[in-house]
PDB file of N, CA and C in Angstrom:
ATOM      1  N   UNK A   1      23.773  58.622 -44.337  1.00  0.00           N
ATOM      2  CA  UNK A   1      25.021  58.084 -44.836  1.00  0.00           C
ATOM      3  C   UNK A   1      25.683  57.326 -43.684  1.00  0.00           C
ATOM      4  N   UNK A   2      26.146  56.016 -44.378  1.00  0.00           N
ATOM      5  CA  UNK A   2      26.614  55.065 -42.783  1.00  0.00           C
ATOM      6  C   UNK A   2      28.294  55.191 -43.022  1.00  0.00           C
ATOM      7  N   UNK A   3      28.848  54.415 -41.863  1.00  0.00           N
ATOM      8  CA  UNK A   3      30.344  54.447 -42.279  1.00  0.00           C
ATOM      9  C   UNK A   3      30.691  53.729 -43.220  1.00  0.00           C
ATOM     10  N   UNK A   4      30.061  52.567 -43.847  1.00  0.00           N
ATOM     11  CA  UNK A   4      30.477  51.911 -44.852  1.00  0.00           C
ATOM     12  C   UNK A   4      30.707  52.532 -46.259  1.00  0.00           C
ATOM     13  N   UNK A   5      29.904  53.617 -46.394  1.00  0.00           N
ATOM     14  CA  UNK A   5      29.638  54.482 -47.469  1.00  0.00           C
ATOM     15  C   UNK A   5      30.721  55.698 -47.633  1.00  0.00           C
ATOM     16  N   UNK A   6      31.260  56.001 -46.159  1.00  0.00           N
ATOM     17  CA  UNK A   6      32.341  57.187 -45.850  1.00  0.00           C
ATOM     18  C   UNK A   6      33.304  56.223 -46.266  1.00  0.00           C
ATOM     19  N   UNK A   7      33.789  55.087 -45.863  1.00  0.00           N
ATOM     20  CA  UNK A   7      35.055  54.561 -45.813  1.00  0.00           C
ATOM     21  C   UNK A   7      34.880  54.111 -47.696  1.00  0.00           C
ATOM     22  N   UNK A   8      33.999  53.739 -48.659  1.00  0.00           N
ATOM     23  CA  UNK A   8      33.603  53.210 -49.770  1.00  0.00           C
ATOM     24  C   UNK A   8      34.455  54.354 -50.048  1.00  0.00           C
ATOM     25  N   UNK A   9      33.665  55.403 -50.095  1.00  0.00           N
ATOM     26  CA  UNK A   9      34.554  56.547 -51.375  1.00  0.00           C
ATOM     27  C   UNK A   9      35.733  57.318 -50.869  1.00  0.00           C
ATOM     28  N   UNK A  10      36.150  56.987 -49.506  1.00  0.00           N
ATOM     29  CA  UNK A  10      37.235  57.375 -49.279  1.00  0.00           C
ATOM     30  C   UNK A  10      38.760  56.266 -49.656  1.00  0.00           C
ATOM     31  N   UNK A  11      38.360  55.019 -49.473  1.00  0.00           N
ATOM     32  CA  UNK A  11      38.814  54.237 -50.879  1.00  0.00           C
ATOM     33  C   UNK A  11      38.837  54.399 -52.482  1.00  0.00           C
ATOM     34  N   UNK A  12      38.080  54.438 -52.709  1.00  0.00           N
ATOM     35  CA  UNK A  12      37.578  55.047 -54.175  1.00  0.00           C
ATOM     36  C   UNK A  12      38.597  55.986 -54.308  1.00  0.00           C
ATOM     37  N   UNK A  13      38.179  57.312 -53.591  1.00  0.00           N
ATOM     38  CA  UNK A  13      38.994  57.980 -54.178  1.00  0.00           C
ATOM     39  C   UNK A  13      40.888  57.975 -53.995  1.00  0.00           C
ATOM     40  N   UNK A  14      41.144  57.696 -52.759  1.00  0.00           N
ATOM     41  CA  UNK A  14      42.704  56.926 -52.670  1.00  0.00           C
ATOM     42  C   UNK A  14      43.205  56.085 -53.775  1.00  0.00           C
ATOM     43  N   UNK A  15      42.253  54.923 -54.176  1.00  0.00           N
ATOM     44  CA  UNK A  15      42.625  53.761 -55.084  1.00  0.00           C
ATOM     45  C   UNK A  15      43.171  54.693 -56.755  1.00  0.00           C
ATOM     46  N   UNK A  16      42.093  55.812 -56.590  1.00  0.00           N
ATOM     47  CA  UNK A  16      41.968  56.578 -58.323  1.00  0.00           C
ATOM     48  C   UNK A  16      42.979  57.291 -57.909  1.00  0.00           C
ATOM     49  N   UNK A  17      43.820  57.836 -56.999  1.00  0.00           N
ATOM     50  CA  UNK A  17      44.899  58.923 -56.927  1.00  0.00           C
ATOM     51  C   UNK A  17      46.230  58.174 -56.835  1.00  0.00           C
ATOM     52  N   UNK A  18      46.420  56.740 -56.290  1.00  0.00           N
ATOM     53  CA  UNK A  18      47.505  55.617 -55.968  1.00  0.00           C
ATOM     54  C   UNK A  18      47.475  55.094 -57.700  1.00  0.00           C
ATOM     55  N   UNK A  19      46.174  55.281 -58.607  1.00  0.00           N
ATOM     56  CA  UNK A  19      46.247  54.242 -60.093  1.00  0.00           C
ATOM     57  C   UNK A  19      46.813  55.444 -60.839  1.00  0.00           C
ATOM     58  N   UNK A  20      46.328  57.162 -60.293  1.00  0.00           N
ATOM     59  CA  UNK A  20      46.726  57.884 -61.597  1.00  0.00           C
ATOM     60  C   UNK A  20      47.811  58.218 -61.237  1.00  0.00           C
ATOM     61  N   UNK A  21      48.700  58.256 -59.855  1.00  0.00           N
ATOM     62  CA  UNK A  21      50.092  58.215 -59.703  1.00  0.00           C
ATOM     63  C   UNK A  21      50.901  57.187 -60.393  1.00  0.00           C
ATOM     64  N   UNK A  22      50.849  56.120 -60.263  1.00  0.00           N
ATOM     65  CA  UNK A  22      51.185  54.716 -61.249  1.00  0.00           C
ATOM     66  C   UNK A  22      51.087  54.867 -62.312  1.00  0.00           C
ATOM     67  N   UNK A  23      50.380  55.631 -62.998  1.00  0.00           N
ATOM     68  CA  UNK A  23      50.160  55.678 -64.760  1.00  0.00           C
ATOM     69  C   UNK A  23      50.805  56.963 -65.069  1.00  0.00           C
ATOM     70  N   UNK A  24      51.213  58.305 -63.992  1.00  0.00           N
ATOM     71  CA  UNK A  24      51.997  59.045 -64.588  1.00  0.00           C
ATOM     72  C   UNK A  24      53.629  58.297 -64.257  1.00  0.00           C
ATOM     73  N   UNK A  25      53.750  57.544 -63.458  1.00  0.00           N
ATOM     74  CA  UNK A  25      54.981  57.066 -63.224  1.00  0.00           C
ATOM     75  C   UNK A  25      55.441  56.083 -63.961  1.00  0.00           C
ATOM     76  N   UNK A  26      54.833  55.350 -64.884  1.00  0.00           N
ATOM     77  CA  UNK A  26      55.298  54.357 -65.315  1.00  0.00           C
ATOM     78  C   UNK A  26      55.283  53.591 -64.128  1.00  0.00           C
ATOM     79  N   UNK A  27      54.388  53.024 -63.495  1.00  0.00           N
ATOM     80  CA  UNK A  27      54.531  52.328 -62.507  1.00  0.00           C
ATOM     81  C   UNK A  27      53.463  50.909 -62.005  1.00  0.00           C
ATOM     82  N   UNK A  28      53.974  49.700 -62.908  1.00  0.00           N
ATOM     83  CA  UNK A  28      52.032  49.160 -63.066  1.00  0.00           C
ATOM     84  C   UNK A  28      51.963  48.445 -62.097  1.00  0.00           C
ATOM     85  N   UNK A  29      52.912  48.390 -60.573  1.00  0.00           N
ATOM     86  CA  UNK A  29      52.080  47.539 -59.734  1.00  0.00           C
ATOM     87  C   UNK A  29      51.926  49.007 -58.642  1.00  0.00           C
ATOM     88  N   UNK A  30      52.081  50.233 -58.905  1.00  0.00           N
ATOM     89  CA  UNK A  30      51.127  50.618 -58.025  1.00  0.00           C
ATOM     90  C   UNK A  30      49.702  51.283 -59.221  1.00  0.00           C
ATOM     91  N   UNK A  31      49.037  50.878 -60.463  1.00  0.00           N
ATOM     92  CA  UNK A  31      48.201  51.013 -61.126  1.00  0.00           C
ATOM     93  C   UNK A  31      47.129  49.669 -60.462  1.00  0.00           C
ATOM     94  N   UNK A  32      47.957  49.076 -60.439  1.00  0.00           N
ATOM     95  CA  UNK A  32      46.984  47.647 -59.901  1.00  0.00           C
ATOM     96  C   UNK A  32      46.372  47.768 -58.695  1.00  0.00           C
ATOM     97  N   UNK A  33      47.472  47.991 -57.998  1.00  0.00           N
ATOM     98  CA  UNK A  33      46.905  48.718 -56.564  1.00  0.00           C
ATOM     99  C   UNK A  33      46.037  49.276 -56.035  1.00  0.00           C
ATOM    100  N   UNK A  34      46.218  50.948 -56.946  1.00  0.00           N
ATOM    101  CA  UNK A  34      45.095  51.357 -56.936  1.00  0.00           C
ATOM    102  C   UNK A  34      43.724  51.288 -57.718  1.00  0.00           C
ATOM    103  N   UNK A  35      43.913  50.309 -58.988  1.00  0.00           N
ATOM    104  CA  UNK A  35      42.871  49.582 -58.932  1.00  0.00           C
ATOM    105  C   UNK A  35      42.101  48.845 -58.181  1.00  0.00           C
ATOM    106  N   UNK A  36      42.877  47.932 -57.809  1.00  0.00           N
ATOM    107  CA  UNK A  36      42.062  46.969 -56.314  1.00  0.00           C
ATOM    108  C   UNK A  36      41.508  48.111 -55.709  1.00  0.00           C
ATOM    109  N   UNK A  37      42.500  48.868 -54.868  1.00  0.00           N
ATOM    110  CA  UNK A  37      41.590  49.873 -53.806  1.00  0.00           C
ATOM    111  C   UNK A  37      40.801  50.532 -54.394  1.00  0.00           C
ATOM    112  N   UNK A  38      40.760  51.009 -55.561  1.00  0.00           N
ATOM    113  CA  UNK A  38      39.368  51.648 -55.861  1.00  0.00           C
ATOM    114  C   UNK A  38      38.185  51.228 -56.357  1.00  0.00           C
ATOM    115  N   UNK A  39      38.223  49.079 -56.735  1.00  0.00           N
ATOM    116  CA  UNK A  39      36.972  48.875 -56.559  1.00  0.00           C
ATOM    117  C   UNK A  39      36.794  48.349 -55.370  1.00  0.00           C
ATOM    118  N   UNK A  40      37.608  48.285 -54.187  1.00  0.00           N
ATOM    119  CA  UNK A  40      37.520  47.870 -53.028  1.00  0.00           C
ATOM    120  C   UNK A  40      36.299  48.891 -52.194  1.00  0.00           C
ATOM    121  N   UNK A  41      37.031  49.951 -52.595  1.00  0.00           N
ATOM    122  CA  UNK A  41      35.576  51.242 -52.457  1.00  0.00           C
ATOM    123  C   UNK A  41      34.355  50.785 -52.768  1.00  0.00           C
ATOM    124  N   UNK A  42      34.200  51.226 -54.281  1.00  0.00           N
ATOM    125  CA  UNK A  42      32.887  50.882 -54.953  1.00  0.00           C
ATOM    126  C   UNK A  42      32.357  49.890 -54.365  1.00  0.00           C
ATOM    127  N   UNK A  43      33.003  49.047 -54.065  1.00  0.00           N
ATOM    128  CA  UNK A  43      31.727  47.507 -53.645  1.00  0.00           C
ATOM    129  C   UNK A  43      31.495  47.898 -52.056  1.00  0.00           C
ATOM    130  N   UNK A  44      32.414  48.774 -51.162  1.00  0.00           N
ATOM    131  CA  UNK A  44      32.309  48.722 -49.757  1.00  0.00           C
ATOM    132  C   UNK A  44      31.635  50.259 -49.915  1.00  0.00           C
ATOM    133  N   UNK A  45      31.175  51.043 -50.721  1.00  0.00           N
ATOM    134  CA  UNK A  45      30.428  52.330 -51.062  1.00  0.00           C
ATOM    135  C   UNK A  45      28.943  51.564 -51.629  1.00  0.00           C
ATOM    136  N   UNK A  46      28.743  50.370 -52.605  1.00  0.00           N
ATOM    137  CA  UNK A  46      27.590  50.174 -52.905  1.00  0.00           C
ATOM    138  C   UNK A  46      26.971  49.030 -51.653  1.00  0.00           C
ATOM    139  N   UNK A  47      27.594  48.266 -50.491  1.00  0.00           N
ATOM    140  CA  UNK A  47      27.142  47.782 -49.442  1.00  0.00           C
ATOM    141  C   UNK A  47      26.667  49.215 -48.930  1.00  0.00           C
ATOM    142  N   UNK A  48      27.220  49.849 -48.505  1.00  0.00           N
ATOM    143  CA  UNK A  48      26.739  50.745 -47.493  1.00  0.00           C
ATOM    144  C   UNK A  48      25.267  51.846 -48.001  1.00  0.00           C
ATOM    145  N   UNK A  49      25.099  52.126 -49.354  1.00  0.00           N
ATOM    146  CA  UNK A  49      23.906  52.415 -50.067  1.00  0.00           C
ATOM    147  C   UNK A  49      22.885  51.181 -49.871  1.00  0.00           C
ATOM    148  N   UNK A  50      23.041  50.216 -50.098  1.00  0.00           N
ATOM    149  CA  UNK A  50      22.211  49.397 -49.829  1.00  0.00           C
ATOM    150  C   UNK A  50      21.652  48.958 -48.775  1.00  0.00           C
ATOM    151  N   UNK A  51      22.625  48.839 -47.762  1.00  0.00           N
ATOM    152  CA  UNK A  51      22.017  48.920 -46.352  1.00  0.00           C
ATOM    153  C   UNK A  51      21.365  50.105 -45.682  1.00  0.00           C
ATOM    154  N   UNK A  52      21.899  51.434 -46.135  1.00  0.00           N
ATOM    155  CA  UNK A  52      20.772  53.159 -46.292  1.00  0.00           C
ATOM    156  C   UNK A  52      19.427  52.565 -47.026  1.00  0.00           C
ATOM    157  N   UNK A  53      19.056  51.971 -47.838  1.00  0.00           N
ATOM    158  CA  UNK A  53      18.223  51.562 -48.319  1.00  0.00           C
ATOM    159  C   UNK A  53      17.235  50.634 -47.794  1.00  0.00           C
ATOM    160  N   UNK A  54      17.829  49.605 -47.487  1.00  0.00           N
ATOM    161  CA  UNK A  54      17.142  48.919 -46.627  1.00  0.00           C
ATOM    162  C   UNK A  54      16.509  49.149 -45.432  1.00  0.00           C
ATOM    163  N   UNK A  55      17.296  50.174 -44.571  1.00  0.00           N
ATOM    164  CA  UNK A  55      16.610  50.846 -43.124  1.00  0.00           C
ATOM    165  C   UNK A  55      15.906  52.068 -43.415  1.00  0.00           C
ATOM    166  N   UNK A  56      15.827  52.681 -44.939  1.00  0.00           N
ATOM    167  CA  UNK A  56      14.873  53.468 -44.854  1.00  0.00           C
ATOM    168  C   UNK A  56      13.435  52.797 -45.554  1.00  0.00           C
ATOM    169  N   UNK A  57      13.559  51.835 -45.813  1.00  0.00           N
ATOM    170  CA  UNK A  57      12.208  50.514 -46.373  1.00  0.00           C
ATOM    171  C   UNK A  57      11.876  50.560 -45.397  1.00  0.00           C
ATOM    172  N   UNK A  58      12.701  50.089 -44.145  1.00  0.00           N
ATOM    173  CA  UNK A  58      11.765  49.449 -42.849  1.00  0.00           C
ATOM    174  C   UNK A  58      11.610  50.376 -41.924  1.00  0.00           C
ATOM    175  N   UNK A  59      11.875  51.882 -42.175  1.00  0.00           N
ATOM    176  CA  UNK A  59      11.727  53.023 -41.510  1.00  0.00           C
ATOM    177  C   UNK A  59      10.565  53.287 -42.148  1.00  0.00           C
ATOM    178  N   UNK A  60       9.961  53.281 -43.533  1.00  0.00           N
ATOM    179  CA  UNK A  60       8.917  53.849 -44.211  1.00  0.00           C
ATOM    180  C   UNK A  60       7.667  52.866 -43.825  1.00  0.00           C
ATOM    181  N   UNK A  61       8.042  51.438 -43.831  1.00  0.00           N
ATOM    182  CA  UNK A  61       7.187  50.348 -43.650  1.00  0.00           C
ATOM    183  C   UNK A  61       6.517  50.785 -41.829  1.00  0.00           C
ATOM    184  N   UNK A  62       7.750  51.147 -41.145  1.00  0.00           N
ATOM    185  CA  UNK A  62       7.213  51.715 -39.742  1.00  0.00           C
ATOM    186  C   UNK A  62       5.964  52.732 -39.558  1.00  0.00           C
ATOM    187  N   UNK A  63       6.560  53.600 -39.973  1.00  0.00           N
ATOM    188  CA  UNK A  63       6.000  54.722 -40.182  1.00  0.00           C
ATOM    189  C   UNK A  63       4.368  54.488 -40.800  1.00  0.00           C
ATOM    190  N   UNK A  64       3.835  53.654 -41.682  1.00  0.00           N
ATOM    191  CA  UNK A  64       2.891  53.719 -42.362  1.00  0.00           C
ATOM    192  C   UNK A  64       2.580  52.429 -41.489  1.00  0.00           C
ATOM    193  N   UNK A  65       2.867  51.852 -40.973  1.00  0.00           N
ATOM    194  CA  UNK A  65       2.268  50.712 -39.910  1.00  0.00           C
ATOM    195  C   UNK A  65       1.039  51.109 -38.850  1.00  0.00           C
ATOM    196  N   UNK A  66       1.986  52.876 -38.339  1.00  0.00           N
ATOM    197  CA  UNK A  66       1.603  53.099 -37.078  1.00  0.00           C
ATOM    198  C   UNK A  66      -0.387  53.943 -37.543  1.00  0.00           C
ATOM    199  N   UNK A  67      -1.385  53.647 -36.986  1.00  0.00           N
ATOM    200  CA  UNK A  67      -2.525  54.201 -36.708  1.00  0.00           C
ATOM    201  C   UNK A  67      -2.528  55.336 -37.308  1.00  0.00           C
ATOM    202  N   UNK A  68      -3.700  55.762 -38.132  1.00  0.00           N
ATOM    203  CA  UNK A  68      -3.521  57.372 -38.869  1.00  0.00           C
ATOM    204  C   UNK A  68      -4.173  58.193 -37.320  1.00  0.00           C
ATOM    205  N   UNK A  69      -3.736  59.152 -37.144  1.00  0.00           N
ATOM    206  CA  UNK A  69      -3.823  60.297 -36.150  1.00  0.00           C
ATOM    207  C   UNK A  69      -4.878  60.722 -36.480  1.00  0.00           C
ATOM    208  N   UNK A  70      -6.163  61.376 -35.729  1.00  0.00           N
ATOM    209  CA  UNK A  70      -7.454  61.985 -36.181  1.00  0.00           C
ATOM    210  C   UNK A  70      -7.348  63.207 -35.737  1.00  0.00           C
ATOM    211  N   UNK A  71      -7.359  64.348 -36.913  1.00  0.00           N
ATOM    212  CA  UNK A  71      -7.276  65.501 -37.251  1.00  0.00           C
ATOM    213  C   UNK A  71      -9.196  65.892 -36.348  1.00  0.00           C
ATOM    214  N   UNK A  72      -8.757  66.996 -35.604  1.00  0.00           N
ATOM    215  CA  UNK A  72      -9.999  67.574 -35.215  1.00  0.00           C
ATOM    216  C   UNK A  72     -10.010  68.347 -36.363  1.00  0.00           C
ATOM    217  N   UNK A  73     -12.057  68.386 -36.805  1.00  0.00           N
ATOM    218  CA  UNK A  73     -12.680  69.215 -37.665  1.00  0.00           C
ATOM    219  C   UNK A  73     -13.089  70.057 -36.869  1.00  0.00           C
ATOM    220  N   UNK A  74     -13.277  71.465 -37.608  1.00  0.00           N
ATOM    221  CA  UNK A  74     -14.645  72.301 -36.823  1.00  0.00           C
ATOM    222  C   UNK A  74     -15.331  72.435 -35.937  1.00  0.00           C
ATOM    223  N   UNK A  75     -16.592  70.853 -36.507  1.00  0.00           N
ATOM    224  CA  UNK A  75     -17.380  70.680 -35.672  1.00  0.00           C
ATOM    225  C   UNK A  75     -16.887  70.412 -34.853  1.00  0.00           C
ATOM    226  N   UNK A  76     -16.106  70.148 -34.344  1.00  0.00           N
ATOM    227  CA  UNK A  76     -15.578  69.252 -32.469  1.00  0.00           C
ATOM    228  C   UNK A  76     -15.489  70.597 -31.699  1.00  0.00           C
ATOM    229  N   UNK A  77     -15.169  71.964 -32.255  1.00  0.00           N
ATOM    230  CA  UNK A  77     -15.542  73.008 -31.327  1.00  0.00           C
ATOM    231  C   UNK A  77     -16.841  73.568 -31.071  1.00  0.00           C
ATOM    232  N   UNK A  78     -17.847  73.058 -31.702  1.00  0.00           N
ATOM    233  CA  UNK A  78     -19.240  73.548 -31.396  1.00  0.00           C
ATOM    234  C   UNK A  78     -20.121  72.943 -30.357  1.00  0.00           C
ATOM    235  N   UNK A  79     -21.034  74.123 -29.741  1.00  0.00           N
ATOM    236  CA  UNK A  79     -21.713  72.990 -28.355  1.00  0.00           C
ATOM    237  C   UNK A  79     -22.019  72.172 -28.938  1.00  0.00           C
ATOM    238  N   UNK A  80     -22.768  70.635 -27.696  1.00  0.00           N
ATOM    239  CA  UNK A  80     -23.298  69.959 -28.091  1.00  0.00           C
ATOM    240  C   UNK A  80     -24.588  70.361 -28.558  1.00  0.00           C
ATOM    241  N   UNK A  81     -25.824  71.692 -28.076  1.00  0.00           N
ATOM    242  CA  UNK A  81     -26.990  71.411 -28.871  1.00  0.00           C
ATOM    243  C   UNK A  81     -27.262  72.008 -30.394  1.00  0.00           C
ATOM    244  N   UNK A  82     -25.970  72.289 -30.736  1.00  0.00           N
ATOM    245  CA  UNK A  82     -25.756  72.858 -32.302  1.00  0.00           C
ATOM    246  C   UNK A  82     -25.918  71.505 -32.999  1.00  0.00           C
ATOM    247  N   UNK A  83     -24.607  70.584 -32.344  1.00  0.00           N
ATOM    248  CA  UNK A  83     -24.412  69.540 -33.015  1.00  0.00           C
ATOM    249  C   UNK A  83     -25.918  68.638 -33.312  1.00  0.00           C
ATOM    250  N   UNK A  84     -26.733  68.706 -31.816  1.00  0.00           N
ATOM    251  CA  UNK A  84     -27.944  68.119 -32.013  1.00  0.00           C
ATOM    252  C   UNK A  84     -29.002  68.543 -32.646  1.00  0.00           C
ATOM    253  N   UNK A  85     -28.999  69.630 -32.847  1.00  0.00           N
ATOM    254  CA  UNK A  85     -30.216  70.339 -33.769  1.00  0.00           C
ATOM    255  C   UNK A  85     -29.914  70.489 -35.499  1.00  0.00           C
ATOM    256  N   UNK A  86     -28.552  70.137 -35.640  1.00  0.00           N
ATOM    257  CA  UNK A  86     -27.771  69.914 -37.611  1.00  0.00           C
ATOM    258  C   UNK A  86     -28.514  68.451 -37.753  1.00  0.00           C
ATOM    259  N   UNK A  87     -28.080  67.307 -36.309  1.00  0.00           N
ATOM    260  CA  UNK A  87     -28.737  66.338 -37.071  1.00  0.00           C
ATOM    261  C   UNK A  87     -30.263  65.746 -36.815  1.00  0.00           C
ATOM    262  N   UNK A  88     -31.035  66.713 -36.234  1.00  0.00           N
ATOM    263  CA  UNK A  88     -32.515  66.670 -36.435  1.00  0.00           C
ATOM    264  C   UNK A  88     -32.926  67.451 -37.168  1.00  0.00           C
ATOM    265  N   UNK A  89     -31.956  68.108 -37.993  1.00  0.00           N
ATOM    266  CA  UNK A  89     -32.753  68.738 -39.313  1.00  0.00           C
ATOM    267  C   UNK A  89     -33.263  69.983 -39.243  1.00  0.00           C
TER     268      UNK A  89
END
């Protein structure tokens, strides 16, 4: 979660508590108000999801870039004339 996303719904939710104060008050320019501020949120809450999104694409794209790691089997603990006598049969 980035700050754009903290500050999004901490708008959001200010804008919805400033619109439902205004609508119990009879009050429609602070309803507007907190309208604006609460899609001022939403759009500065759905930037900040989207940019979480985007750096975990190019975190996943990283990640699957890098060389697969080779897991030792078994055999890698056995002498060598075990190993040589499995593949002469």
């Amino acid at each position: 979660m980035n700050k754009d996303r903290v500050e999004g719904k901490v708008k959001d939710i200010t804008g919805r508590v400033e619109r439902q104060a205004g609508e119990w008050t009879n009050d429609p320019k602070a309803q507007v108000n907190g309208a604006a501020k609460q899609a001022e949120g939403k759009v500065q809450n759905a930037w900040g999801k989207a940019k979480d999104a985007a750096k975990q694409t190019v975190d996943d794209a990283h990640a699957s870039s890098k060389p697969p790691q080779r897991v030792g089997d078994e055999t890698d603990s056995e002498e060598p004339d075990a190993k040589d006598a499995r593949r002469q049969g």
